[in-house]
PDB file of N, CA and C in Angstrom:
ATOM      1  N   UNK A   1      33.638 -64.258 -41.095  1.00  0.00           N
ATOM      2  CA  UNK A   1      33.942 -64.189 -39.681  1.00  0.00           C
ATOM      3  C   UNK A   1      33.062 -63.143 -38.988  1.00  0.00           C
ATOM      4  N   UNK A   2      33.025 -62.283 -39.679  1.00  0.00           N
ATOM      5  CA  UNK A   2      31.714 -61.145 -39.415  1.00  0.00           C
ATOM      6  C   UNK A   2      30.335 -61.343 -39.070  1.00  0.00           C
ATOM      7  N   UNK A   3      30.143 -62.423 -40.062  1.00  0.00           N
ATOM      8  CA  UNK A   3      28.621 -62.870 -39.622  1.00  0.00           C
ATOM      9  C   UNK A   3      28.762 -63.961 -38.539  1.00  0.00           C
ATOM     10  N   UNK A   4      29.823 -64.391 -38.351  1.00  0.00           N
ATOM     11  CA  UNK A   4      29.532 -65.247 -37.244  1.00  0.00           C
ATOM     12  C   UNK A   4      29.372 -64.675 -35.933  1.00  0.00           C
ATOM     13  N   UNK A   5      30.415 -63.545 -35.888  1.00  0.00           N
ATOM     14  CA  UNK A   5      30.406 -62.744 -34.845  1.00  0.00           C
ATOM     15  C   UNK A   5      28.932 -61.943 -34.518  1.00  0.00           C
ATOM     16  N   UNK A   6      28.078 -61.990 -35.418  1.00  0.00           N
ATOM     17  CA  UNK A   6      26.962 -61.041 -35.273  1.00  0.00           C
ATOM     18  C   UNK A   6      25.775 -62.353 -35.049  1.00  0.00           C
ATOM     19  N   UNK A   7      25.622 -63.335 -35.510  1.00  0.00           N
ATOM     20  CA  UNK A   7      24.906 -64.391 -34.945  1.00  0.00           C
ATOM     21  C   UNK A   7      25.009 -64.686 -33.794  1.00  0.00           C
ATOM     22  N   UNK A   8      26.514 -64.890 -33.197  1.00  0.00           N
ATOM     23  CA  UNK A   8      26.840 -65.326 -31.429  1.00  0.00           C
ATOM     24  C   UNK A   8      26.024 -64.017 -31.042  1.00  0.00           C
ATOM     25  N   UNK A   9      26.414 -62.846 -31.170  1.00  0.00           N
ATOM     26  CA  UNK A   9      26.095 -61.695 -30.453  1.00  0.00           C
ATOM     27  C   UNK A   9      24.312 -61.500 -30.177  1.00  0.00           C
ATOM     28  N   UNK A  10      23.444 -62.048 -31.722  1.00  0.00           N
ATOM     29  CA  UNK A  10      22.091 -62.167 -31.231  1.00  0.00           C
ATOM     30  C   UNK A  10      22.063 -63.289 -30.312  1.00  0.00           C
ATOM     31  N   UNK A  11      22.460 -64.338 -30.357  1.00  0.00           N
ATOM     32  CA  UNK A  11      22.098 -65.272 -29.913  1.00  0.00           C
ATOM     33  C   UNK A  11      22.262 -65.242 -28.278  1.00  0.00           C
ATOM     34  N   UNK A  12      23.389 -64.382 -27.953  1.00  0.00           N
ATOM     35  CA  UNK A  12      23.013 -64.027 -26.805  1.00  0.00           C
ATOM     36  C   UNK A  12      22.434 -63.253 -26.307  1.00  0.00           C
ATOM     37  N   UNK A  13      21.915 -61.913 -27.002  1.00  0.00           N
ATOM     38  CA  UNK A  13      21.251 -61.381 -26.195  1.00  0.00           C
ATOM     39  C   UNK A  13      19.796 -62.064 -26.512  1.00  0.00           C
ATOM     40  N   UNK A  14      18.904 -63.115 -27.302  1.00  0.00           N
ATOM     41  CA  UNK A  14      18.175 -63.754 -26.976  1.00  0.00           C
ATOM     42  C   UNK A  14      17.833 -63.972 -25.859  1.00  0.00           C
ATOM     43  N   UNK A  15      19.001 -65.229 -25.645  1.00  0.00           N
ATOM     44  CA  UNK A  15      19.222 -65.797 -24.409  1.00  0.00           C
ATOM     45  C   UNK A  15      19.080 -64.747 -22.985  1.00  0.00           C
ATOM     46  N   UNK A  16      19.591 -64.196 -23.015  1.00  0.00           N
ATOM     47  CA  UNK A  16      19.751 -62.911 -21.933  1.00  0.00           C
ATOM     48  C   UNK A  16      18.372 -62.575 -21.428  1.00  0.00           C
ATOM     49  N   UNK A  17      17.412 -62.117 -22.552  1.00  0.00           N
ATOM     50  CA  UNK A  17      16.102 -61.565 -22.976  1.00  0.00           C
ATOM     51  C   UNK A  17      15.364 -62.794 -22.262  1.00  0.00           C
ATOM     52  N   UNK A  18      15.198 -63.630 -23.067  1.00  0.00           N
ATOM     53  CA  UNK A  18      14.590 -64.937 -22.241  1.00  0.00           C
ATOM     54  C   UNK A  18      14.136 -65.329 -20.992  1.00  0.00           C
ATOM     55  N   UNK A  19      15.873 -65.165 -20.942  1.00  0.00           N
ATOM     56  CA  UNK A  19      16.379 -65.534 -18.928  1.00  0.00           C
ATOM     57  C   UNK A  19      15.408 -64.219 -17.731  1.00  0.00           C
ATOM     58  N   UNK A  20      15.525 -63.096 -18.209  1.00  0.00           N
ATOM     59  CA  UNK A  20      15.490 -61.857 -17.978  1.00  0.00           C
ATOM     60  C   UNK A  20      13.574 -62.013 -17.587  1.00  0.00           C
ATOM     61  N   UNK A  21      12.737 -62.385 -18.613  1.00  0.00           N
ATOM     62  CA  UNK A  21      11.341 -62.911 -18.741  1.00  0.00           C
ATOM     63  C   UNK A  21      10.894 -63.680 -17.907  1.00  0.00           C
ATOM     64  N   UNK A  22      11.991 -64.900 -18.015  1.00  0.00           N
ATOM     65  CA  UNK A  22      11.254 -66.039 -16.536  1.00  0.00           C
ATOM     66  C   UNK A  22      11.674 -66.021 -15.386  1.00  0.00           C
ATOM     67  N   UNK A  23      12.308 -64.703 -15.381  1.00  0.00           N
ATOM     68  CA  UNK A  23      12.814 -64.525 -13.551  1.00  0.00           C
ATOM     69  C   UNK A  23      11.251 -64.228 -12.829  1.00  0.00           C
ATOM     70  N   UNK A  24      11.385 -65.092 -11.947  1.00  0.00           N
ATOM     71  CA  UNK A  24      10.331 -64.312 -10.857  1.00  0.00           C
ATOM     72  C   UNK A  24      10.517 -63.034 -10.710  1.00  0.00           C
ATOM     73  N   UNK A  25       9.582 -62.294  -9.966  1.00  0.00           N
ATOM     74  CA  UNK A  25       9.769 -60.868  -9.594  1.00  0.00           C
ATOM     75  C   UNK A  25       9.886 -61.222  -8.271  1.00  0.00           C
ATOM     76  N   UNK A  26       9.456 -59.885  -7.314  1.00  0.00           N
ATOM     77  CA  UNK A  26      10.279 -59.895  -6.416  1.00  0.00           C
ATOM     78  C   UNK A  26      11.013 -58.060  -5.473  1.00  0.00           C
ATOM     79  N   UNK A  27      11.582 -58.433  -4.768  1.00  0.00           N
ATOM     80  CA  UNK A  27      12.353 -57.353  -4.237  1.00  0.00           C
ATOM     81  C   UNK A  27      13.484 -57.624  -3.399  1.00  0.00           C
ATOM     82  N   UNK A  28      13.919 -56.477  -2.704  1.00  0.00           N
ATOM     83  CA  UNK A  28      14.490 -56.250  -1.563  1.00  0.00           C
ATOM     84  C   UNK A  28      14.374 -55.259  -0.086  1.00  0.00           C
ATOM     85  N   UNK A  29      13.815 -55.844   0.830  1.00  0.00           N
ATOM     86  CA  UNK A  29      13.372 -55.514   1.997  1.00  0.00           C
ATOM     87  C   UNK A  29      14.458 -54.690   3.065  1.00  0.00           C
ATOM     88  N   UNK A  30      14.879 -52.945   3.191  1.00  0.00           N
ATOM     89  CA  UNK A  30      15.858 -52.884   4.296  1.00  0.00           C
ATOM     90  C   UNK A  30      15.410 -51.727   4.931  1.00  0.00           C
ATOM     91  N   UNK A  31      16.214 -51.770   6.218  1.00  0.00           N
ATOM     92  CA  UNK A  31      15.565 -50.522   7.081  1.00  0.00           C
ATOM     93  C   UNK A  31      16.348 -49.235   6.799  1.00  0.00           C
ATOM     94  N   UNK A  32      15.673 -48.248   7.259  1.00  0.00           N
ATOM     95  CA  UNK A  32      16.265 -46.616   6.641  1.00  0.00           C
ATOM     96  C   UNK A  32      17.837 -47.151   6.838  1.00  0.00           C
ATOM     97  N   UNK A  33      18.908 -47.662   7.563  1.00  0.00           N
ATOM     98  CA  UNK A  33      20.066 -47.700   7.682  1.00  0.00           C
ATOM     99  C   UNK A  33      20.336 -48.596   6.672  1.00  0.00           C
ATOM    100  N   UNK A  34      19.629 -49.127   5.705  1.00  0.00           N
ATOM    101  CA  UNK A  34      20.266 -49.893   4.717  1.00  0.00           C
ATOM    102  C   UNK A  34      20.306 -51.435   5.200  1.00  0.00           C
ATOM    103  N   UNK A  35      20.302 -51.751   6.414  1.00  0.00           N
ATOM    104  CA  UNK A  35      20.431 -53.453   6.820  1.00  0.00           C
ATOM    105  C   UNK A  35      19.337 -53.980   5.949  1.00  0.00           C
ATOM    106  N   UNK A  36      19.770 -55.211   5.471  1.00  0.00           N
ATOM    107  CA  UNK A  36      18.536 -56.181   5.685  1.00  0.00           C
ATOM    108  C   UNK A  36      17.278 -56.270   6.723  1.00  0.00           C
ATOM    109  N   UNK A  37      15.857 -56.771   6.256  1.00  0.00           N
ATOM    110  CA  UNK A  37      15.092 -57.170   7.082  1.00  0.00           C
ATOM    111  C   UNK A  37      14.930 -58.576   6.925  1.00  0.00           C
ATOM    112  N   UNK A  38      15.368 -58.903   7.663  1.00  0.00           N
ATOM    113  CA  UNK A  38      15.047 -60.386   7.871  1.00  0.00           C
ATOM    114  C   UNK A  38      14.019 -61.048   8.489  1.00  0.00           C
ATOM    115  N   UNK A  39      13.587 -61.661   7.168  1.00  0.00           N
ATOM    116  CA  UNK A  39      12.044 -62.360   8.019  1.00  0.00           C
ATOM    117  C   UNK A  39      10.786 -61.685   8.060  1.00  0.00           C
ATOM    118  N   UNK A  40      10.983 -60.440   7.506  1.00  0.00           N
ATOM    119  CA  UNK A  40      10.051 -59.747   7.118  1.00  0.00           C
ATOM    120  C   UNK A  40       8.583 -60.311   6.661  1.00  0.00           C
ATOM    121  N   UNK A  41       7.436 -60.061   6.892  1.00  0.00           N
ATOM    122  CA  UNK A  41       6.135 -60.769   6.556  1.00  0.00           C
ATOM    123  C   UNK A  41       5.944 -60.335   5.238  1.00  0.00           C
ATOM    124  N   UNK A  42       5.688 -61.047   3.802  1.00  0.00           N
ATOM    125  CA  UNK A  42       5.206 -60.713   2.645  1.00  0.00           C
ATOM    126  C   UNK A  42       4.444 -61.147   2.283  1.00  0.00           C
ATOM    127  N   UNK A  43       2.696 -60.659   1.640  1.00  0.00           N
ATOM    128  CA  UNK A  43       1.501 -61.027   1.701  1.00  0.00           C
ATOM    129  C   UNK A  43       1.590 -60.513   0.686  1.00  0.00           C
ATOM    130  N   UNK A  44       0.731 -61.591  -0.267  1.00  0.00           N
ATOM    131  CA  UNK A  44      -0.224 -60.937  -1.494  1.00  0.00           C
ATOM    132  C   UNK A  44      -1.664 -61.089  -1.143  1.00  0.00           C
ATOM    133  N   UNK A  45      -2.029 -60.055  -1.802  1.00  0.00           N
ATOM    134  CA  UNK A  45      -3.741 -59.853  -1.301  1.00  0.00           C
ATOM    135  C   UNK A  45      -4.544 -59.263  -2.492  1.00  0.00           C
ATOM    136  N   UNK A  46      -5.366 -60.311  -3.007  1.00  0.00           N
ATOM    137  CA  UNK A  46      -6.141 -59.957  -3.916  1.00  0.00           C
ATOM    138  C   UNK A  46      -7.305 -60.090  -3.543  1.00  0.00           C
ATOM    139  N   UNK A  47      -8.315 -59.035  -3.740  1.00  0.00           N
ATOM    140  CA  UNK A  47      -9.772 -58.445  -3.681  1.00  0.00           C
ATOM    141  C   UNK A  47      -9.799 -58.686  -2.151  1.00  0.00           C
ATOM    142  N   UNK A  48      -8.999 -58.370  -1.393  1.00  0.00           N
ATOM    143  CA  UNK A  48      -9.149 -58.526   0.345  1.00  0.00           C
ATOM    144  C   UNK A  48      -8.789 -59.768   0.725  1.00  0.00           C
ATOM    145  N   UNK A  49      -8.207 -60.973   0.439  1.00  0.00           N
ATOM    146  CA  UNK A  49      -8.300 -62.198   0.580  1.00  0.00           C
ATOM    147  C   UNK A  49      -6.502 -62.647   0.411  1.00  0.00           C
ATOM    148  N   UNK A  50      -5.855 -63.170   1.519  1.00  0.00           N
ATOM    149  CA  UNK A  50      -4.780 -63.554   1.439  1.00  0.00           C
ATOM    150  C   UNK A  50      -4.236 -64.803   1.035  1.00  0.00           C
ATOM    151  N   UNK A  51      -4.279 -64.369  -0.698  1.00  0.00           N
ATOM    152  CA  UNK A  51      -3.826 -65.576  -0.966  1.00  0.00           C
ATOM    153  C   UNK A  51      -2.176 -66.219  -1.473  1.00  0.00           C
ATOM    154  N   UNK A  52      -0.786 -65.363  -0.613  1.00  0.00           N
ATOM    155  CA  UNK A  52       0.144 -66.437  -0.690  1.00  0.00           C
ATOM    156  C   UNK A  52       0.692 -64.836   0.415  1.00  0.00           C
ATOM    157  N   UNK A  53       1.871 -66.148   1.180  1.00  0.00           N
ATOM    158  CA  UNK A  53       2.577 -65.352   2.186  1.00  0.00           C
ATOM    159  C   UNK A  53       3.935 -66.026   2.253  1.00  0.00           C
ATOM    160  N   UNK A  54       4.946 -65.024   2.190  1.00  0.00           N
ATOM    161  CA  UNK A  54       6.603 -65.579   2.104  1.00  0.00           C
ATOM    162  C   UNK A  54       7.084 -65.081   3.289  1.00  0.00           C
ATOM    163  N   UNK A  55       8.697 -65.000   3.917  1.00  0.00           N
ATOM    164  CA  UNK A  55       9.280 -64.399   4.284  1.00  0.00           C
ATOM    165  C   UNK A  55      10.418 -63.715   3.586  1.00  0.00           C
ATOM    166  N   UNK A  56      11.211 -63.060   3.858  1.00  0.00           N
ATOM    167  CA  UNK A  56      12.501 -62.576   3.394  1.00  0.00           C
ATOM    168  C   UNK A  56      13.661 -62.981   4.266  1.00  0.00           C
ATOM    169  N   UNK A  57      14.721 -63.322   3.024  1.00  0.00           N
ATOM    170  CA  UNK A  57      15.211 -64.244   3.513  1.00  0.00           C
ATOM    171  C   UNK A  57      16.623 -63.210   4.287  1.00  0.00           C
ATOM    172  N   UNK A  58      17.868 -64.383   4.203  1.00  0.00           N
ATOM    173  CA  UNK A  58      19.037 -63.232   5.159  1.00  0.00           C
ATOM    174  C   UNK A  58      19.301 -62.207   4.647  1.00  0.00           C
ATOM    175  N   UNK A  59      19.098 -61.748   3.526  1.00  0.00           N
ATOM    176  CA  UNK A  59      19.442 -60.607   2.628  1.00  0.00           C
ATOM    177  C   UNK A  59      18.471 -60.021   2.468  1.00  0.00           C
ATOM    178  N   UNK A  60      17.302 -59.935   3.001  1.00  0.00           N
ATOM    179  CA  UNK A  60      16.125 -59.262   3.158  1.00  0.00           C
ATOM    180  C   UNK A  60      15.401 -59.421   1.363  1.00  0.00           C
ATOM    181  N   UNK A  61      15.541 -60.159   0.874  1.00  0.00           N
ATOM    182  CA  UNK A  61      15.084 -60.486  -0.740  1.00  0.00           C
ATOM    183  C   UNK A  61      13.949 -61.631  -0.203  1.00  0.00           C
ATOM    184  N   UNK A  62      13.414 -61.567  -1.734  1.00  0.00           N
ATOM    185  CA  UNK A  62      11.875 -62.406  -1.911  1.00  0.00           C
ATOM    186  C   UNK A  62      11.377 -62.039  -2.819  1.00  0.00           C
ATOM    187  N   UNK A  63      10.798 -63.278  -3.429  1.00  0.00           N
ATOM    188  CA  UNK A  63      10.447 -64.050  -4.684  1.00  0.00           C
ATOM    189  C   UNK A  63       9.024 -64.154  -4.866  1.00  0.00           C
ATOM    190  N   UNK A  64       8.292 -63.310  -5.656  1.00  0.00           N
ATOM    191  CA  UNK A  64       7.248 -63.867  -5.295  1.00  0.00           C
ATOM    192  C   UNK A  64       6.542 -64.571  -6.660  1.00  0.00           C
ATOM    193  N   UNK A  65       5.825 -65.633  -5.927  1.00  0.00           N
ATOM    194  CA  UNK A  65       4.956 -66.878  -7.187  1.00  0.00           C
ATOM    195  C   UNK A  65       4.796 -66.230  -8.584  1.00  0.00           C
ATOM    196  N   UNK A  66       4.929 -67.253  -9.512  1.00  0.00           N
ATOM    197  CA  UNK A  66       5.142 -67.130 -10.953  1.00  0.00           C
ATOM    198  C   UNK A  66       3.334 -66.399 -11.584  1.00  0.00           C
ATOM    199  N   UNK A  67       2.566 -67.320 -10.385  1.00  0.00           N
ATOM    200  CA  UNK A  67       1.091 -66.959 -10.741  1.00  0.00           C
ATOM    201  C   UNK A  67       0.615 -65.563 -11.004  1.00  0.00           C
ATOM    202  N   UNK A  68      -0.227 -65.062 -11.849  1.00  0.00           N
ATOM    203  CA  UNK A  68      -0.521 -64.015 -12.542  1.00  0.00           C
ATOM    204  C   UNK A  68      -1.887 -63.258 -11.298  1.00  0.00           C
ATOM    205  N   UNK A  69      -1.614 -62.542 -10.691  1.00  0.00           N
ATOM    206  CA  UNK A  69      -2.258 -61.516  -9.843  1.00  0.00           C
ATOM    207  C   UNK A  69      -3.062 -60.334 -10.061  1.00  0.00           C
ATOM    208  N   UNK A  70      -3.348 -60.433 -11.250  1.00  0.00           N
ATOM    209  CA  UNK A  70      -3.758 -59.014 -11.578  1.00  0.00           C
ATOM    210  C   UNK A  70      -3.802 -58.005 -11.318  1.00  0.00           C
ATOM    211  N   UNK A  71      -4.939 -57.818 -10.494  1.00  0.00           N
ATOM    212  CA  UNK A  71      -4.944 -56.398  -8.905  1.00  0.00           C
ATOM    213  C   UNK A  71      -4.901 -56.588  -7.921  1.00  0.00           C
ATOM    214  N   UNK A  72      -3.615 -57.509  -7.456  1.00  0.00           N
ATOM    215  CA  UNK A  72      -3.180 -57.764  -6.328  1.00  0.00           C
ATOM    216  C   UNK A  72      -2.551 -56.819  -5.645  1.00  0.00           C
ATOM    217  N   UNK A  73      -2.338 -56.187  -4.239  1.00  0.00           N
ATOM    218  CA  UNK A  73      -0.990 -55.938  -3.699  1.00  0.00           C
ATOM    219  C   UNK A  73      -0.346 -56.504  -2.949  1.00  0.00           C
ATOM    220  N   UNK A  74       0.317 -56.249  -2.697  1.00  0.00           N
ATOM    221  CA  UNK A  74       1.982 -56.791  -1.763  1.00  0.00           C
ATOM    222  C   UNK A  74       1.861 -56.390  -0.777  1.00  0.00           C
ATOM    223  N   UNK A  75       2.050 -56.518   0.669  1.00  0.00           N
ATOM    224  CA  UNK A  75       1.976 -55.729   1.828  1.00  0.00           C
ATOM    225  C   UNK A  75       3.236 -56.453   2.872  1.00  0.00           C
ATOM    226  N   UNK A  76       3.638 -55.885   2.962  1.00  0.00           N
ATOM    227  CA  UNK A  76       4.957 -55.971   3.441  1.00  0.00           C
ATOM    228  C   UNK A  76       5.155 -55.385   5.217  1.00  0.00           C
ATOM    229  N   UNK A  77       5.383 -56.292   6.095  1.00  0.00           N
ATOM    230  CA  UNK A  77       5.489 -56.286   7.527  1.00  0.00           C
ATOM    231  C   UNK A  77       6.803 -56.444   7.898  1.00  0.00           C
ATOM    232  N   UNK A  78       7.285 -55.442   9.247  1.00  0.00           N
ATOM    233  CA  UNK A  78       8.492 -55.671   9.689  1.00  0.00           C
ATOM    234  C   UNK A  78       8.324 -56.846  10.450  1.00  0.00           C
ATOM    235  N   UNK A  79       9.557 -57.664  11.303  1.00  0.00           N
ATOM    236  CA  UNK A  79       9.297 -58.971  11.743  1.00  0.00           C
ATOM    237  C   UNK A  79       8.719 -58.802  13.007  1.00  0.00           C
ATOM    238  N   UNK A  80       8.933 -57.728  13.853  1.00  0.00           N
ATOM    239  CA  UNK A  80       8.264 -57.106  15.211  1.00  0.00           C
ATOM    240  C   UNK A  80       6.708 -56.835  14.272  1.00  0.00           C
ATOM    241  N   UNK A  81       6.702 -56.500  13.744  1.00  0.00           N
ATOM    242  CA  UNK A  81       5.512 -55.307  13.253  1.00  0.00           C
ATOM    243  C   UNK A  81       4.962 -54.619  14.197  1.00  0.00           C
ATOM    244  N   UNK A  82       5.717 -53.796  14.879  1.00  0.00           N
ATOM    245  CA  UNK A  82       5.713 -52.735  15.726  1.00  0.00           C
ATOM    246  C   UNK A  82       6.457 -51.351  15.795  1.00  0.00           C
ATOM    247  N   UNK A  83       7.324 -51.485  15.397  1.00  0.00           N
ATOM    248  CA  UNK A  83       8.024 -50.344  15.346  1.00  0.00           C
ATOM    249  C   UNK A  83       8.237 -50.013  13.747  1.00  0.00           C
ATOM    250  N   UNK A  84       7.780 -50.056  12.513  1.00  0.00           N
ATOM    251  CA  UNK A  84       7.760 -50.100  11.625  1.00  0.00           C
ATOM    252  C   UNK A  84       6.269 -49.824  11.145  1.00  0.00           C
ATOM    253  N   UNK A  85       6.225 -48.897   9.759  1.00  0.00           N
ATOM    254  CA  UNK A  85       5.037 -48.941   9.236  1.00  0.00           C
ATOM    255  C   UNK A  85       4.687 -49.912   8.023  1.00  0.00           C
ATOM    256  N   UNK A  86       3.990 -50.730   7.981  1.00  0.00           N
ATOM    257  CA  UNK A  86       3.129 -51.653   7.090  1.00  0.00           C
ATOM    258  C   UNK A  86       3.835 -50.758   5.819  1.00  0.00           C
ATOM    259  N   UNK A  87       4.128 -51.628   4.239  1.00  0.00           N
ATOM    260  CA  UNK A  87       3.622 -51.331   3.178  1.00  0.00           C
ATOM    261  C   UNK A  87       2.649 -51.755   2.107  1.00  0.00           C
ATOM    262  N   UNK A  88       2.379 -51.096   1.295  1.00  0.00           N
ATOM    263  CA  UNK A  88       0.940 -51.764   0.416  1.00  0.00           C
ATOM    264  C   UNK A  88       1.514 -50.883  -0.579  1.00  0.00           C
ATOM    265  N   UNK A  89       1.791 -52.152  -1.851  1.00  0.00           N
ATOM    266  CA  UNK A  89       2.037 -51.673  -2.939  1.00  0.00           C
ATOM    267  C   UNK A  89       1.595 -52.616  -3.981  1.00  0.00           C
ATOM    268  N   UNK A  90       1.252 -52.591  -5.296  1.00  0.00           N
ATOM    269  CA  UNK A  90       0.290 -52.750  -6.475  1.00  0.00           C
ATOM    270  C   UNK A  90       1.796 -54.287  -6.584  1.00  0.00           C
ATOM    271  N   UNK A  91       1.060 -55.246  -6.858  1.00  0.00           N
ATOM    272  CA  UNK A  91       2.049 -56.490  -7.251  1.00  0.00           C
ATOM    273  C   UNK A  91       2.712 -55.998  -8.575  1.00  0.00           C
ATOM    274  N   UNK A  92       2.196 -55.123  -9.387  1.00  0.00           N
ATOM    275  CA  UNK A  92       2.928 -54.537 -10.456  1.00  0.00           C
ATOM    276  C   UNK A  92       4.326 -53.647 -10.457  1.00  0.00           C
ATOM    277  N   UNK A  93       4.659 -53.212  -9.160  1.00  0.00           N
ATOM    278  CA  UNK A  93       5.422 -52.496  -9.032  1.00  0.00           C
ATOM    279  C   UNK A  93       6.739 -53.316  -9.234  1.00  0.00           C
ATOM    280  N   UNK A  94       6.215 -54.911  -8.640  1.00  0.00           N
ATOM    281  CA  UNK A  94       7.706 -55.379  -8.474  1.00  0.00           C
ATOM    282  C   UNK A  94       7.778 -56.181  -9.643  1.00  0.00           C
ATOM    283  N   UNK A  95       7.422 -56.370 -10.572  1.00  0.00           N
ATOM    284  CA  UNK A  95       7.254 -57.187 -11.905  1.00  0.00           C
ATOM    285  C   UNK A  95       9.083 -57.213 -12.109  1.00  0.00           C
ATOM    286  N   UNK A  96       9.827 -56.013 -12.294  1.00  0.00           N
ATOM    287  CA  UNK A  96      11.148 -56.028 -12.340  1.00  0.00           C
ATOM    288  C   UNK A  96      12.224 -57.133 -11.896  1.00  0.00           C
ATOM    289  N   UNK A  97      11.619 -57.355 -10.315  1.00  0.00           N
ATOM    290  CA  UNK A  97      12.431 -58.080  -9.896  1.00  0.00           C
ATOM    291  C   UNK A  97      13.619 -56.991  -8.940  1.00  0.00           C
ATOM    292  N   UNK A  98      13.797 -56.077  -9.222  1.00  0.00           N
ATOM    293  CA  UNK A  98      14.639 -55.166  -8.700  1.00  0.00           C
ATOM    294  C   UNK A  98      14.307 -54.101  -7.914  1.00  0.00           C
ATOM    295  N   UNK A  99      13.237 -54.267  -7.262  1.00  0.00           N
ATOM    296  CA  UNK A  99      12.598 -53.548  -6.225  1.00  0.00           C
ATOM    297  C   UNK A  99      13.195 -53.205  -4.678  1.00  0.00           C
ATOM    298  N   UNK A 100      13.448 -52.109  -4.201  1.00  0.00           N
ATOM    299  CA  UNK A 100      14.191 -51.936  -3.399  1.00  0.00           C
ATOM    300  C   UNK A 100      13.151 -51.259  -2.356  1.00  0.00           C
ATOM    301  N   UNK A 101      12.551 -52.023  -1.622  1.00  0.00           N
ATOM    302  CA  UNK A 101      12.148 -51.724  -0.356  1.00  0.00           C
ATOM    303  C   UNK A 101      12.353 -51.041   0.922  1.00  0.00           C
ATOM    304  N   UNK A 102      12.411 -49.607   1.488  1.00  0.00           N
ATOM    305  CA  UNK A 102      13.035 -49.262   2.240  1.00  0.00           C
ATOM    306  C   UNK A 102      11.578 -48.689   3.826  1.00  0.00           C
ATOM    307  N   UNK A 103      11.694 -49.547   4.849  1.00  0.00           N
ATOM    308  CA  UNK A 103      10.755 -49.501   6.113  1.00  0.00           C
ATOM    309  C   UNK A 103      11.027 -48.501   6.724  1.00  0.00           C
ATOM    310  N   UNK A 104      10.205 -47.540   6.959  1.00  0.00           N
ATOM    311  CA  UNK A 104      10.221 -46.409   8.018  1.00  0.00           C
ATOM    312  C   UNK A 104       9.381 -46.980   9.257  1.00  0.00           C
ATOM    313  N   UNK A 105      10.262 -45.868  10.413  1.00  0.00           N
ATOM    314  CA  UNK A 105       9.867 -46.041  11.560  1.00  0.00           C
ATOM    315  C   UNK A 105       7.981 -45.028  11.532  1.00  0.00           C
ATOM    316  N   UNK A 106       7.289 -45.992  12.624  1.00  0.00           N
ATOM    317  CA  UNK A 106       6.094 -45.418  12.962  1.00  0.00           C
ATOM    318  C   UNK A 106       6.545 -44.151  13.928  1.00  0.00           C
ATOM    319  N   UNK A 107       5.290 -42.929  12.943  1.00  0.00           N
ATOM    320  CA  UNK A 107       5.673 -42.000  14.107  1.00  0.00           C
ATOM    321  C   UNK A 107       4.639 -41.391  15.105  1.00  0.00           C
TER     322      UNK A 107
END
């Protein structure tokens, strides 16, 4: 009964491990008060050249493509892009998936 219990137990954290691997990456987009940004502009940009652009959705989250970027970054726009400062960060940062984005005001 022991070993069965210790087979289920790898077998899920396999599974877990797996799942955990083919998540897209990604983040979450909010302003110093914690809201969501909604609609936020998200650009990847490799060697100067914009090649994929999302929004963020009601929860200020976004997914970005499975495709392999190398030395890409991320640059991240409020939906005014005016009262907010631009970010630029290495597409590596968000590999996690659990990236927590927070927009300051321009001063």
């Amino acid at each position: 009964m022991n070993n069965q219990y210790v087979k289920a137990m790898f077998i899920c954290g396999a599974i877990l491990l797996w799942t955990s691997l083919c998540l897209a990456s990604g983040g979450r987009v909010s302003y110093s008060d914690g809201q969501p940004v909604v609609g936020a502009e998200v650009h990847v940009h490799q060697q100067e050249v914009d090649k994929y652009q999302l929004t963020t959705d009601g929860n200020g989250r976004f997914t970005l493509p499975t495709m392999d970027f190398l030395d890409a970054f991320v640059q991240i726009k409020a939906p005014d892009g005016k009262d907010f400062a631009t970010v630029n960060l290495p597409v590596k940062v968000f590999e996690s998936g659990e990236v927590a984005v927070v927009l300051q005001p321009k001063r």
